[in-house]
PDB file of N, CA and C in Angstrom:
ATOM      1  N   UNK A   1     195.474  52.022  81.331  1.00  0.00           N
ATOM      2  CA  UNK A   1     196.156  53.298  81.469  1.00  0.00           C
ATOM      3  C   UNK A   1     196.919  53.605  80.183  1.00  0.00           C
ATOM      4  N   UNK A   2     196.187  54.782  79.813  1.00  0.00           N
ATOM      5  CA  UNK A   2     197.300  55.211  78.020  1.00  0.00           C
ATOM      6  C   UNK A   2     198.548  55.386  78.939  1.00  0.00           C
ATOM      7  N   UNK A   3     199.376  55.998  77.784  1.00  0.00           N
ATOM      8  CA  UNK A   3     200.688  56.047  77.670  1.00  0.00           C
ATOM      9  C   UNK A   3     201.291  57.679  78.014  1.00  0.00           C
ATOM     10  N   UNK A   4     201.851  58.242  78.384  1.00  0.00           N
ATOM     11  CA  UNK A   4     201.986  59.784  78.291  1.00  0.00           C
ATOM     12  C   UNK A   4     202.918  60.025  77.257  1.00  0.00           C
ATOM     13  N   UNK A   5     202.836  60.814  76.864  1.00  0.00           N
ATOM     14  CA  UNK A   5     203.775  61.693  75.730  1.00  0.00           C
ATOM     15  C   UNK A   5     205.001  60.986  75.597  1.00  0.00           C
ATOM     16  N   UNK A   6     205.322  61.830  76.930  1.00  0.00           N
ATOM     17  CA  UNK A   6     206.914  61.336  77.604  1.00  0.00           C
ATOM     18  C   UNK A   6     207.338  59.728  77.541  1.00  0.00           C
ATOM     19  N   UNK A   7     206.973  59.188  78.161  1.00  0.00           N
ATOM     20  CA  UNK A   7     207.134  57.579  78.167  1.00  0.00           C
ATOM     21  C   UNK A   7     207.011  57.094  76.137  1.00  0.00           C
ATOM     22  N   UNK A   8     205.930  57.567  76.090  1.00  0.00           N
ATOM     23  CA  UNK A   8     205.689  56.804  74.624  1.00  0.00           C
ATOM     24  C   UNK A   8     206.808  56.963  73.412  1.00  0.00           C
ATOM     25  N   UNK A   9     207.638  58.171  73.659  1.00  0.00           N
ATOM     26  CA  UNK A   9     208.281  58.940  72.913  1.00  0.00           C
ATOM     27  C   UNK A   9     209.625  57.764  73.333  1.00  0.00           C
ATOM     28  N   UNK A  10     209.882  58.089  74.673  1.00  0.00           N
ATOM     29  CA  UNK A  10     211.242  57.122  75.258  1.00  0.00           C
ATOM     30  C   UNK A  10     211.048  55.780  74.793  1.00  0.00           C
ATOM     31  N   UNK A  11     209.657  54.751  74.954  1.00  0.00           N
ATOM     32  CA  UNK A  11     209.797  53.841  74.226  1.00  0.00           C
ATOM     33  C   UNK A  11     209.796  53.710  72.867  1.00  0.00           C
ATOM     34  N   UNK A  12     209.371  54.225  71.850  1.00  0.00           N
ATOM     35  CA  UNK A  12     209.975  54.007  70.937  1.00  0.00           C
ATOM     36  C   UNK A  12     211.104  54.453  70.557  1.00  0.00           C
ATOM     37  N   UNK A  13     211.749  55.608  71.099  1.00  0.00           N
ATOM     38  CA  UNK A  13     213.241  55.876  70.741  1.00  0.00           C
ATOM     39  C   UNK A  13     214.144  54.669  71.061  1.00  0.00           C
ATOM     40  N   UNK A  14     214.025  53.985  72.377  1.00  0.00           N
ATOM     41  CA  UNK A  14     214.457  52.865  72.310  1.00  0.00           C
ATOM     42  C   UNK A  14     214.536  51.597  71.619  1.00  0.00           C
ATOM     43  N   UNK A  15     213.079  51.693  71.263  1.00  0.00           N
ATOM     44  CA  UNK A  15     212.719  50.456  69.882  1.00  0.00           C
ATOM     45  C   UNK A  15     213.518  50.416  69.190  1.00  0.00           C
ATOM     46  N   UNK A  16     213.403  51.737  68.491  1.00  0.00           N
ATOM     47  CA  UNK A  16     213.995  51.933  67.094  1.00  0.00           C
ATOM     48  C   UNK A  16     215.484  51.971  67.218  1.00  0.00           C
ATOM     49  N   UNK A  17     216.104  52.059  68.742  1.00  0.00           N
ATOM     50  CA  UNK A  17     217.968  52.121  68.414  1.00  0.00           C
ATOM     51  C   UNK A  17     218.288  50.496  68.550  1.00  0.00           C
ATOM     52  N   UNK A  18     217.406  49.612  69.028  1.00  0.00           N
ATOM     53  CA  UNK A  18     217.247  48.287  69.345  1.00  0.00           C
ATOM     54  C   UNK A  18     216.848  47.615  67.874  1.00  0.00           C
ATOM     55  N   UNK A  19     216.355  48.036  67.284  1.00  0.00           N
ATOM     56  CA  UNK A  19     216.263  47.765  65.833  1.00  0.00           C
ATOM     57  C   UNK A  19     217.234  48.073  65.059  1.00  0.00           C
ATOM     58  N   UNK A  20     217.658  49.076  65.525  1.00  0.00           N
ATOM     59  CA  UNK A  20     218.503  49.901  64.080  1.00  0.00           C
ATOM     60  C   UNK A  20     220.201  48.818  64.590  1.00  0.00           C
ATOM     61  N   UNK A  21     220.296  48.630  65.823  1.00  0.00           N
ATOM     62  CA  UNK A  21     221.457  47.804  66.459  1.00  0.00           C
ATOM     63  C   UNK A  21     221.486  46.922  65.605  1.00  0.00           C
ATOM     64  N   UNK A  22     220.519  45.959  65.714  1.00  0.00           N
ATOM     65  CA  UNK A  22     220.163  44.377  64.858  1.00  0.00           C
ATOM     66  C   UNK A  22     220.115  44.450  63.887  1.00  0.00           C
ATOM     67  N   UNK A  23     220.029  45.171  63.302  1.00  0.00           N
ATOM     68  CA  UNK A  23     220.485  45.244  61.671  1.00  0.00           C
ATOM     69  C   UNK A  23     221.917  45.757  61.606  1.00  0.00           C
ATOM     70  N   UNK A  24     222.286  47.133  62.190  1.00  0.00           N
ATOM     71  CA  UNK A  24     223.870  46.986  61.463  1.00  0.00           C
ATOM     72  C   UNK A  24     224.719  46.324  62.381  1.00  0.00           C
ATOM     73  N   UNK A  25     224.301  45.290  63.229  1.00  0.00           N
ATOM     74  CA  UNK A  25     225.487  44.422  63.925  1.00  0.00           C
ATOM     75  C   UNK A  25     224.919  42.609  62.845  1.00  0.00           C
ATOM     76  N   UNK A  26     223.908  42.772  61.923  1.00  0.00           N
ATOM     77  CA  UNK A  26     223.832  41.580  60.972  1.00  0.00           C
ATOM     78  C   UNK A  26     224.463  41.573  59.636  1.00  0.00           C
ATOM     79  N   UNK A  27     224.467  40.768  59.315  1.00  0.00           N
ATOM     80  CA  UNK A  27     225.461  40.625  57.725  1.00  0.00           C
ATOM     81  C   UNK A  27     224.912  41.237  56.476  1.00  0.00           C
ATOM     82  N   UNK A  28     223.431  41.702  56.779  1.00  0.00           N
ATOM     83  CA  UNK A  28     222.989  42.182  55.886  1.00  0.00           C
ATOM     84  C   UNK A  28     223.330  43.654  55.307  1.00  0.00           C
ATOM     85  N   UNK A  29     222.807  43.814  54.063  1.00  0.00           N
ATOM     86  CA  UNK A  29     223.600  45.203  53.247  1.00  0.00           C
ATOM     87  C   UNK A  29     222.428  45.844  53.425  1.00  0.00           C
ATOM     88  N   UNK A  30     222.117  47.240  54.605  1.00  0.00           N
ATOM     89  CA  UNK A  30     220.908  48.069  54.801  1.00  0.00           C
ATOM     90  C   UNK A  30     221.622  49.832  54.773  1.00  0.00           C
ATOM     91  N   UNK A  31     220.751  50.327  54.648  1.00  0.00           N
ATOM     92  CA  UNK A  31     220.712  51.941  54.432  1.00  0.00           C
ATOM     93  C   UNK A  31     219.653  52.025  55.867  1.00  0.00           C
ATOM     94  N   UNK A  32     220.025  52.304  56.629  1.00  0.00           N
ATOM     95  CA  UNK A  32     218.887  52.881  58.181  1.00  0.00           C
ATOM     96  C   UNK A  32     219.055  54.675  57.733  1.00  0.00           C
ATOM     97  N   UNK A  33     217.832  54.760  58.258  1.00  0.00           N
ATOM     98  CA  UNK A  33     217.588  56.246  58.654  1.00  0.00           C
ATOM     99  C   UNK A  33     216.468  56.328  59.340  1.00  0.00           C
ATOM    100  N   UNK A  34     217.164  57.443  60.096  1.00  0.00           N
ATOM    101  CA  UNK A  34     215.702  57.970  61.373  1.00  0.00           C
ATOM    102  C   UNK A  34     215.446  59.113  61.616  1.00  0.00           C
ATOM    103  N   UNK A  35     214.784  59.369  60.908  1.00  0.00           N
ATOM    104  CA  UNK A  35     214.643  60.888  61.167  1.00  0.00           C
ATOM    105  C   UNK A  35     213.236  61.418  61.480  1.00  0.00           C
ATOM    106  N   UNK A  36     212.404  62.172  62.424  1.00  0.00           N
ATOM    107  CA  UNK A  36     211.628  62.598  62.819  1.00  0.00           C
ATOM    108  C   UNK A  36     210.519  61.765  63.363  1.00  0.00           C
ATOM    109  N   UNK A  37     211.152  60.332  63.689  1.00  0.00           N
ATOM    110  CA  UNK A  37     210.127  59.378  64.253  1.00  0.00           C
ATOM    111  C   UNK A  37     210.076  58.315  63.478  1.00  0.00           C
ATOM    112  N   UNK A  38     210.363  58.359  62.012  1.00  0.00           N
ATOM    113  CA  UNK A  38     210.341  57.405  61.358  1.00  0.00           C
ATOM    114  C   UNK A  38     211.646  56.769  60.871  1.00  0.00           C
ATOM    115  N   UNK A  39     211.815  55.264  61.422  1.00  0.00           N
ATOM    116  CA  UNK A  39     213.190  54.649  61.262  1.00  0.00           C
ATOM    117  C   UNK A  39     212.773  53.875  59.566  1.00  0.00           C
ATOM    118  N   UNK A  40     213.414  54.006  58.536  1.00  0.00           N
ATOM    119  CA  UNK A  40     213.544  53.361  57.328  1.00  0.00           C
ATOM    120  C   UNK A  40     214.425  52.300  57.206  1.00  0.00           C
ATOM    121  N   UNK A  41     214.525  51.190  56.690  1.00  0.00           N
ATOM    122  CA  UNK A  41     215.642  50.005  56.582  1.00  0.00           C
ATOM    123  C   UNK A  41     215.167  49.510  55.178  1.00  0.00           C
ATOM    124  N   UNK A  42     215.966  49.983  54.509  1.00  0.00           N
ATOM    125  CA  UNK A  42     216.263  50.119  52.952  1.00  0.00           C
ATOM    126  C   UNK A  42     217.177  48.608  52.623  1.00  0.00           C
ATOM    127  N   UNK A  43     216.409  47.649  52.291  1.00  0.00           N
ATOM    128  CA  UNK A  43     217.492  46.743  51.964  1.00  0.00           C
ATOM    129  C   UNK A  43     218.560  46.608  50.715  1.00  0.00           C
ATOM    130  N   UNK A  44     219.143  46.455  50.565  1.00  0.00           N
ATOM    131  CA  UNK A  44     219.832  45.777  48.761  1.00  0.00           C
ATOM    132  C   UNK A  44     219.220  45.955  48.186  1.00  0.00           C
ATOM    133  N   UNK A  45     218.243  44.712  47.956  1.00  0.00           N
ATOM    134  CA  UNK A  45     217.538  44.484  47.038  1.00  0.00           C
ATOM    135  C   UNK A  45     216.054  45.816  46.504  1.00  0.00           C
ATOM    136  N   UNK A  46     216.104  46.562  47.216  1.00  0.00           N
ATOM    137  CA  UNK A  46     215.298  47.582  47.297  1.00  0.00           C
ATOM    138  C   UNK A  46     214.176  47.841  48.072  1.00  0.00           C
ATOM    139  N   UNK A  47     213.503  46.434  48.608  1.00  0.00           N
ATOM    140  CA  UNK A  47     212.782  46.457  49.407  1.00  0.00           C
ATOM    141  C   UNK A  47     213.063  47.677  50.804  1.00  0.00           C
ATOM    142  N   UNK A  48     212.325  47.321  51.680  1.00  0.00           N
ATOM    143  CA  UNK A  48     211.955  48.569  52.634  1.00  0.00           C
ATOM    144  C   UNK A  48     210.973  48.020  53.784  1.00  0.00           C
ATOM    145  N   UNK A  49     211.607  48.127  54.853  1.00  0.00           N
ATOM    146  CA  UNK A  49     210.574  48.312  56.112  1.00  0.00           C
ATOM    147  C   UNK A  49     210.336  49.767  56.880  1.00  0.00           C
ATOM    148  N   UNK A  50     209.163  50.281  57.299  1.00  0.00           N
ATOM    149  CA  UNK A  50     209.287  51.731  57.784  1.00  0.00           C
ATOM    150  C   UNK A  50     208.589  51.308  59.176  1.00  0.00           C
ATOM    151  N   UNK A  51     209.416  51.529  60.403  1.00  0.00           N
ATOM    152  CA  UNK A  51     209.056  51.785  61.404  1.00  0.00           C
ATOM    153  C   UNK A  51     208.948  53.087  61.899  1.00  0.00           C
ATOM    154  N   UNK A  52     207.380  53.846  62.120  1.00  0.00           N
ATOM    155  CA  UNK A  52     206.615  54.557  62.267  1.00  0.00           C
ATOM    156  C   UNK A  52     205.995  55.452  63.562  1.00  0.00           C
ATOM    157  N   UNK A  53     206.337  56.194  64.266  1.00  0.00           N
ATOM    158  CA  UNK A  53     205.544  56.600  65.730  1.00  0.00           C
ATOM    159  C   UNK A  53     204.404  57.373  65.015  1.00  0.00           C
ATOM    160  N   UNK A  54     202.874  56.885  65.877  1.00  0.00           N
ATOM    161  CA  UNK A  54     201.615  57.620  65.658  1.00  0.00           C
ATOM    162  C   UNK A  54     201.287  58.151  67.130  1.00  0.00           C
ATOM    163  N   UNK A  55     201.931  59.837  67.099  1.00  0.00           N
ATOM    164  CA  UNK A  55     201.839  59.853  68.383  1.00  0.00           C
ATOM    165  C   UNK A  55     199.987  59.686  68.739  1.00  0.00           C
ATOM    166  N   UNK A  56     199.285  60.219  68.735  1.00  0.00           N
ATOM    167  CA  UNK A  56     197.926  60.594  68.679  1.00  0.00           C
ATOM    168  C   UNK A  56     197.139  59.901  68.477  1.00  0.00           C
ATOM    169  N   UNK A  57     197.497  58.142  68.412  1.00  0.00           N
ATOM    170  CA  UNK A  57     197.452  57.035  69.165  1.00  0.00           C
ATOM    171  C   UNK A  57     197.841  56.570  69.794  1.00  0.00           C
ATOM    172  N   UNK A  58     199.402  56.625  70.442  1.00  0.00           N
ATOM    173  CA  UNK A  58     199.892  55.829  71.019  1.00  0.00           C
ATOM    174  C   UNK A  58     200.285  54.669  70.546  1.00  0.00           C
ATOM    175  N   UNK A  59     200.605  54.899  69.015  1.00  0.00           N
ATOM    176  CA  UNK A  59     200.918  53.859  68.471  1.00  0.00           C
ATOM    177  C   UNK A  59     202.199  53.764  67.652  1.00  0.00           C
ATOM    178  N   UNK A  60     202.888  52.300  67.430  1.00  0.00           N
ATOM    179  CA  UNK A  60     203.892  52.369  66.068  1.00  0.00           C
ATOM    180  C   UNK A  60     203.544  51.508  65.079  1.00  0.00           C
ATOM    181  N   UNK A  61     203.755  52.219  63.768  1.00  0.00           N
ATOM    182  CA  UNK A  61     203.184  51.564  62.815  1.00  0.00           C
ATOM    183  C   UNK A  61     204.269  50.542  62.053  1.00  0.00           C
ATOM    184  N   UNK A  62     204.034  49.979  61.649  1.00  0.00           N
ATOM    185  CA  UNK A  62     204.695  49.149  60.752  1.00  0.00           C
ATOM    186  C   UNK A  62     204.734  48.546  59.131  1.00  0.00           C
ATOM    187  N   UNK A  63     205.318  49.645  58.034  1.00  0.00           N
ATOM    188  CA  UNK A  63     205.120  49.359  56.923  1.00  0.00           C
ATOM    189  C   UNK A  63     206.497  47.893  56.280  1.00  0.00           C
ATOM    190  N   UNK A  64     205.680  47.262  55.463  1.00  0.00           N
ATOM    191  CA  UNK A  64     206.663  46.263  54.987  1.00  0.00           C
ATOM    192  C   UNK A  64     205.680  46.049  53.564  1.00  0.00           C
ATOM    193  N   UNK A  65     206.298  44.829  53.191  1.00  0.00           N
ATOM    194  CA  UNK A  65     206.038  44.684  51.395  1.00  0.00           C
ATOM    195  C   UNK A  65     204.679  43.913  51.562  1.00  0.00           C
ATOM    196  N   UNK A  66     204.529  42.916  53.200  1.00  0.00           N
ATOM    197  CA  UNK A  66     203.055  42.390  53.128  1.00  0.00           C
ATOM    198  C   UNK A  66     202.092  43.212  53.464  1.00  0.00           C
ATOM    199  N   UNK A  67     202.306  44.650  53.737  1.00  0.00           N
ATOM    200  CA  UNK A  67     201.501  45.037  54.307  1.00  0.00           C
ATOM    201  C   UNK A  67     201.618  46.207  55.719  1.00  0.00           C
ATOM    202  N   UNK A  68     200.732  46.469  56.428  1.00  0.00           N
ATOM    203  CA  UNK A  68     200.966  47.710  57.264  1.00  0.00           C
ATOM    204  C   UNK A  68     200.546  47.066  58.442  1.00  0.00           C
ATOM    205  N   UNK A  69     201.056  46.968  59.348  1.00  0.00           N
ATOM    206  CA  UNK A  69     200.943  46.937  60.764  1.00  0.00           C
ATOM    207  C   UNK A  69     201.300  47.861  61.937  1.00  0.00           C
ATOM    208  N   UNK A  70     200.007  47.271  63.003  1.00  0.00           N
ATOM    209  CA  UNK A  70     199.620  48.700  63.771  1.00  0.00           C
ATOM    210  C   UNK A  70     199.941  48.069  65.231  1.00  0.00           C
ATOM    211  N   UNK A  71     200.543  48.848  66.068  1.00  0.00           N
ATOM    212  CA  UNK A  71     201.401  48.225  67.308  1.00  0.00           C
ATOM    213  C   UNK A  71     200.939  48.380  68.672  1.00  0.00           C
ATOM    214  N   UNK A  72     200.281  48.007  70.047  1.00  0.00           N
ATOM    215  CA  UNK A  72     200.326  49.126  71.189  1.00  0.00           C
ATOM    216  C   UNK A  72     200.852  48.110  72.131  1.00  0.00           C
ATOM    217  N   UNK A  73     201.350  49.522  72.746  1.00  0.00           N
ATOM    218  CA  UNK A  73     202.593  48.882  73.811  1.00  0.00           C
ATOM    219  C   UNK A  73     201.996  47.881  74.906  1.00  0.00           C
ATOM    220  N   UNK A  74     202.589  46.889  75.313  1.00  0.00           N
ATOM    221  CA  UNK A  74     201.398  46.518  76.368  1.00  0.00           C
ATOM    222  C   UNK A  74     202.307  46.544  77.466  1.00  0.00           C
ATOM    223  N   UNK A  75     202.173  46.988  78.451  1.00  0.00           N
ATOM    224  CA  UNK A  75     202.554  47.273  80.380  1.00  0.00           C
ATOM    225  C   UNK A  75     202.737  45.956  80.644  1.00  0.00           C
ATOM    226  N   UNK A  76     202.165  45.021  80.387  1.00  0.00           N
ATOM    227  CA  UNK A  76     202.223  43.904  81.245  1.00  0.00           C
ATOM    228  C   UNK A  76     203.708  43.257  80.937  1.00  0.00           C
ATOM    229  N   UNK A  77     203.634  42.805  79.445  1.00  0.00           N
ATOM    230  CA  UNK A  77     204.663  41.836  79.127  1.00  0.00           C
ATOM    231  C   UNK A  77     206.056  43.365  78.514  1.00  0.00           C
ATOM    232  N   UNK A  78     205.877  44.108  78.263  1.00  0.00           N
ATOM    233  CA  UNK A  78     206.615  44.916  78.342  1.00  0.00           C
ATOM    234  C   UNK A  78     207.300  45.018  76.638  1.00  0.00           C
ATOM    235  N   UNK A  79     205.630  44.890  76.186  1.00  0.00           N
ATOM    236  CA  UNK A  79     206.332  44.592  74.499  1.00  0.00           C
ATOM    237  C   UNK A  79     205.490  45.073  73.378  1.00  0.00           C
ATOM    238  N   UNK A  80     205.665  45.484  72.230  1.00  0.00           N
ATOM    239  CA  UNK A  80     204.365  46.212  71.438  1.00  0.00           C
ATOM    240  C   UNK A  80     203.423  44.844  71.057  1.00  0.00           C
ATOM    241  N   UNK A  81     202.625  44.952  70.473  1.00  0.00           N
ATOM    242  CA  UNK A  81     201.545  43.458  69.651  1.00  0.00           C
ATOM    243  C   UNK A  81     200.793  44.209  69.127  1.00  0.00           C
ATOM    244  N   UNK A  82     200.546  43.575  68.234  1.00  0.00           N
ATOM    245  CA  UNK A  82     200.088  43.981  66.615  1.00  0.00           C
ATOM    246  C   UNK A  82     198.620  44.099  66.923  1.00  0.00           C
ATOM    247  N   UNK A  83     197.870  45.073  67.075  1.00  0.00           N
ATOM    248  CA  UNK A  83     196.222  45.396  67.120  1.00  0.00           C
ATOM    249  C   UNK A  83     195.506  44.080  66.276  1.00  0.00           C
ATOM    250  N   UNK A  84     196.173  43.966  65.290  1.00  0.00           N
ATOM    251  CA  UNK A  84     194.954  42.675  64.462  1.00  0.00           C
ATOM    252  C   UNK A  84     195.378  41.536  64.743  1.00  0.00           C
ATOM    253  N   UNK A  85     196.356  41.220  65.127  1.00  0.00           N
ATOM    254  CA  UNK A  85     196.678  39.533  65.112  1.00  0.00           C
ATOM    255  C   UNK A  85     197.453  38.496  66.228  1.00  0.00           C
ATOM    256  N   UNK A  86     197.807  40.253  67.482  1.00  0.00           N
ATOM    257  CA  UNK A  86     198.144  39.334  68.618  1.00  0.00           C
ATOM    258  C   UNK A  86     199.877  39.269  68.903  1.00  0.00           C
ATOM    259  N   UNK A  87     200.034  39.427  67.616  1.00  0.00           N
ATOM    260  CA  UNK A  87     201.998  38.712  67.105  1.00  0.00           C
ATOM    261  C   UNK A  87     202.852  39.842  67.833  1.00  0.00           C
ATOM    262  N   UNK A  88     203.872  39.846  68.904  1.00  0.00           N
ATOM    263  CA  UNK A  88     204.432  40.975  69.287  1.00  0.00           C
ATOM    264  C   UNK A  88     205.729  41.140  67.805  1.00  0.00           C
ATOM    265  N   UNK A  89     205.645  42.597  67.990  1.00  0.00           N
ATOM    266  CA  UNK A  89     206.837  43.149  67.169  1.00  0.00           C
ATOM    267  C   UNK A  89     207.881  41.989  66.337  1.00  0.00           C
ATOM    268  N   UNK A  90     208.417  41.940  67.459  1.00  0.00           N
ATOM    269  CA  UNK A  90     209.406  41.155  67.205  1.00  0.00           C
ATOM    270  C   UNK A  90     209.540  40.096  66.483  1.00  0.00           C
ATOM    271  N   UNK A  91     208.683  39.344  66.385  1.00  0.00           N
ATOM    272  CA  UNK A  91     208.178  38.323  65.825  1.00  0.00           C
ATOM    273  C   UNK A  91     207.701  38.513  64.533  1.00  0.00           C
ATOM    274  N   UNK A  92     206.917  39.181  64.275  1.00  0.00           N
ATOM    275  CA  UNK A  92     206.605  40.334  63.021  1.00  0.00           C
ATOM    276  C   UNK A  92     207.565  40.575  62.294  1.00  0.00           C
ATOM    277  N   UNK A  93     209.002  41.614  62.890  1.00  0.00           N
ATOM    278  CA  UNK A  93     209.900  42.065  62.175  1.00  0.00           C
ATOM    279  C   UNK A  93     210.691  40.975  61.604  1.00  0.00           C
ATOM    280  N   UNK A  94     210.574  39.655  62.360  1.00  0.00           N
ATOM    281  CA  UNK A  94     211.558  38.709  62.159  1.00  0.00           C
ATOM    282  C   UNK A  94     211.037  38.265  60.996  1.00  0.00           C
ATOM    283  N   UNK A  95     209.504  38.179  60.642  1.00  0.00           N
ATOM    284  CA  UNK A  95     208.483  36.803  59.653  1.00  0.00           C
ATOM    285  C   UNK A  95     209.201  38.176  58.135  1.00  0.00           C
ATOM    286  N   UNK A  96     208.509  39.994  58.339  1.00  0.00           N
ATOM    287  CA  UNK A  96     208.775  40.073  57.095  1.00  0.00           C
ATOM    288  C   UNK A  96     210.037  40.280  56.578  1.00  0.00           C
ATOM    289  N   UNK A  97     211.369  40.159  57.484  1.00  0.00           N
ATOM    290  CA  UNK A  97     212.573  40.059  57.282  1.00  0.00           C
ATOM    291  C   UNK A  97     213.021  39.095  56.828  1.00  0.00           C
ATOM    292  N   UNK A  98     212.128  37.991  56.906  1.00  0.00           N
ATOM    293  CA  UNK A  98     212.693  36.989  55.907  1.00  0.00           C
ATOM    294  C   UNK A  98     211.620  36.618  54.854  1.00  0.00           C
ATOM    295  N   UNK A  99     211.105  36.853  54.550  1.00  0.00           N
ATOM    296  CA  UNK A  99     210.154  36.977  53.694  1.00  0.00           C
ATOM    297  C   UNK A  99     210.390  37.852  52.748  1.00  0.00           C
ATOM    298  N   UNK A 100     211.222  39.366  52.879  1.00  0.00           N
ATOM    299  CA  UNK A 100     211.675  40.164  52.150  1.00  0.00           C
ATOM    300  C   UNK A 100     213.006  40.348  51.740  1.00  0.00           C
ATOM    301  N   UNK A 101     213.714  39.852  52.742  1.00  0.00           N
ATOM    302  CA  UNK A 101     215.254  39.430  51.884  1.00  0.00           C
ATOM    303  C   UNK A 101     216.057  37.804  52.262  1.00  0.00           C
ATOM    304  N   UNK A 102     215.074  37.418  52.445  1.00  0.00           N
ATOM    305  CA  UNK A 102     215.451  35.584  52.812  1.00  0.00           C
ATOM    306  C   UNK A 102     216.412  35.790  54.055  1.00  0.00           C
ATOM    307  N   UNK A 103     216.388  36.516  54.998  1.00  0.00           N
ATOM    308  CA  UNK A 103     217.419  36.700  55.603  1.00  0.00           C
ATOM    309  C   UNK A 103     216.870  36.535  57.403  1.00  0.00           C
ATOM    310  N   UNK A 104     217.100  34.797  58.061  1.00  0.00           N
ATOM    311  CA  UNK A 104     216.791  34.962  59.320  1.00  0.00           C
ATOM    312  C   UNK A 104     217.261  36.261  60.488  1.00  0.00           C
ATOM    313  N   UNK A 105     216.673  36.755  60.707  1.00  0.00           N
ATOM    314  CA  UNK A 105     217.520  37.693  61.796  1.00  0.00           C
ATOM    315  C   UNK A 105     216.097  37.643  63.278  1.00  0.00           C
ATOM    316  N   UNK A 106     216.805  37.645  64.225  1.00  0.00           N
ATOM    317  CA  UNK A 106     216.155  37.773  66.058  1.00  0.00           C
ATOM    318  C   UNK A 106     215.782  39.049  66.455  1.00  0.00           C
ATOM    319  N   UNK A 107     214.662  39.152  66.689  1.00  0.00           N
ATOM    320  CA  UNK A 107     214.352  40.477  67.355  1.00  0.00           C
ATOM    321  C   UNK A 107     213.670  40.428  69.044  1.00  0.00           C
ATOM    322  N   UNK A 108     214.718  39.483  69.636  1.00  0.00           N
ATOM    323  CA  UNK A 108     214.160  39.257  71.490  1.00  0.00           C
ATOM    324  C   UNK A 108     213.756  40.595  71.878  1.00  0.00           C
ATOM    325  N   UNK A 109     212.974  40.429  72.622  1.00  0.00           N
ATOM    326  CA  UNK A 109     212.156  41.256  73.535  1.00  0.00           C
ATOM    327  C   UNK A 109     212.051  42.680  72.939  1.00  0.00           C
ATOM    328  N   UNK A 110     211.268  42.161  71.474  1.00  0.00           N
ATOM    329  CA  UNK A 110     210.564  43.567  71.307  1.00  0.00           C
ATOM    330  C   UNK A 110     209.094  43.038  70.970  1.00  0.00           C
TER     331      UNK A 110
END
């Protein structure tokens, strides 16, 4: 069962305030912005992650410095996973967050 408009829109608005939380409640020095679907997290060092809504998939994308990743929500476990490799979100955001500013940070249940 796809996703409807409505729902898809509410879950990622939620994603992204659940993201944008975990970063400015961490020690790290970020610039967030969200504007029209797309949440930006601008680190210090200049790097950049862009979390992305594709409505017209049903998808969120995920830009970082390794690369672009592509998300769909799954009903069951109640969490996005990465179309190519299985890895939910969270897990993802955590590997290129430290990979891009050496900086462990938790992203539970996304």
């Amino acid at each position: 069962m796809s996703l409807t408009e409505a729902r898809f829109h509410g879950l990622i608005d939620d994603l992204q305030q659940a993201v944008e939380d975990i970063f400015e409640d961490s020690d790290l020095d970020v610039d967030l912005e969200n504007s029209a679907g797309v949440l930006s997290v601008r680190f210090e060092s200049g790097s950049q992650i862009i979390l992305s809504r594709q409505e017209s998939l049903r998808q969120l994308w995920l830009a970082a410095r390794s690369g672009g990743f592509h998300f769909d929500y799954d009903e069951a476990t109640g969490r996005w996973i990465c179309d190519a490799s299985d890895e939910p979100l969270g897990e993802l955001l955590a590997r290129v967050t430290l990979e891009q500013v050496g900086e462990e940070l938790e992203f539970p249940d996304l």
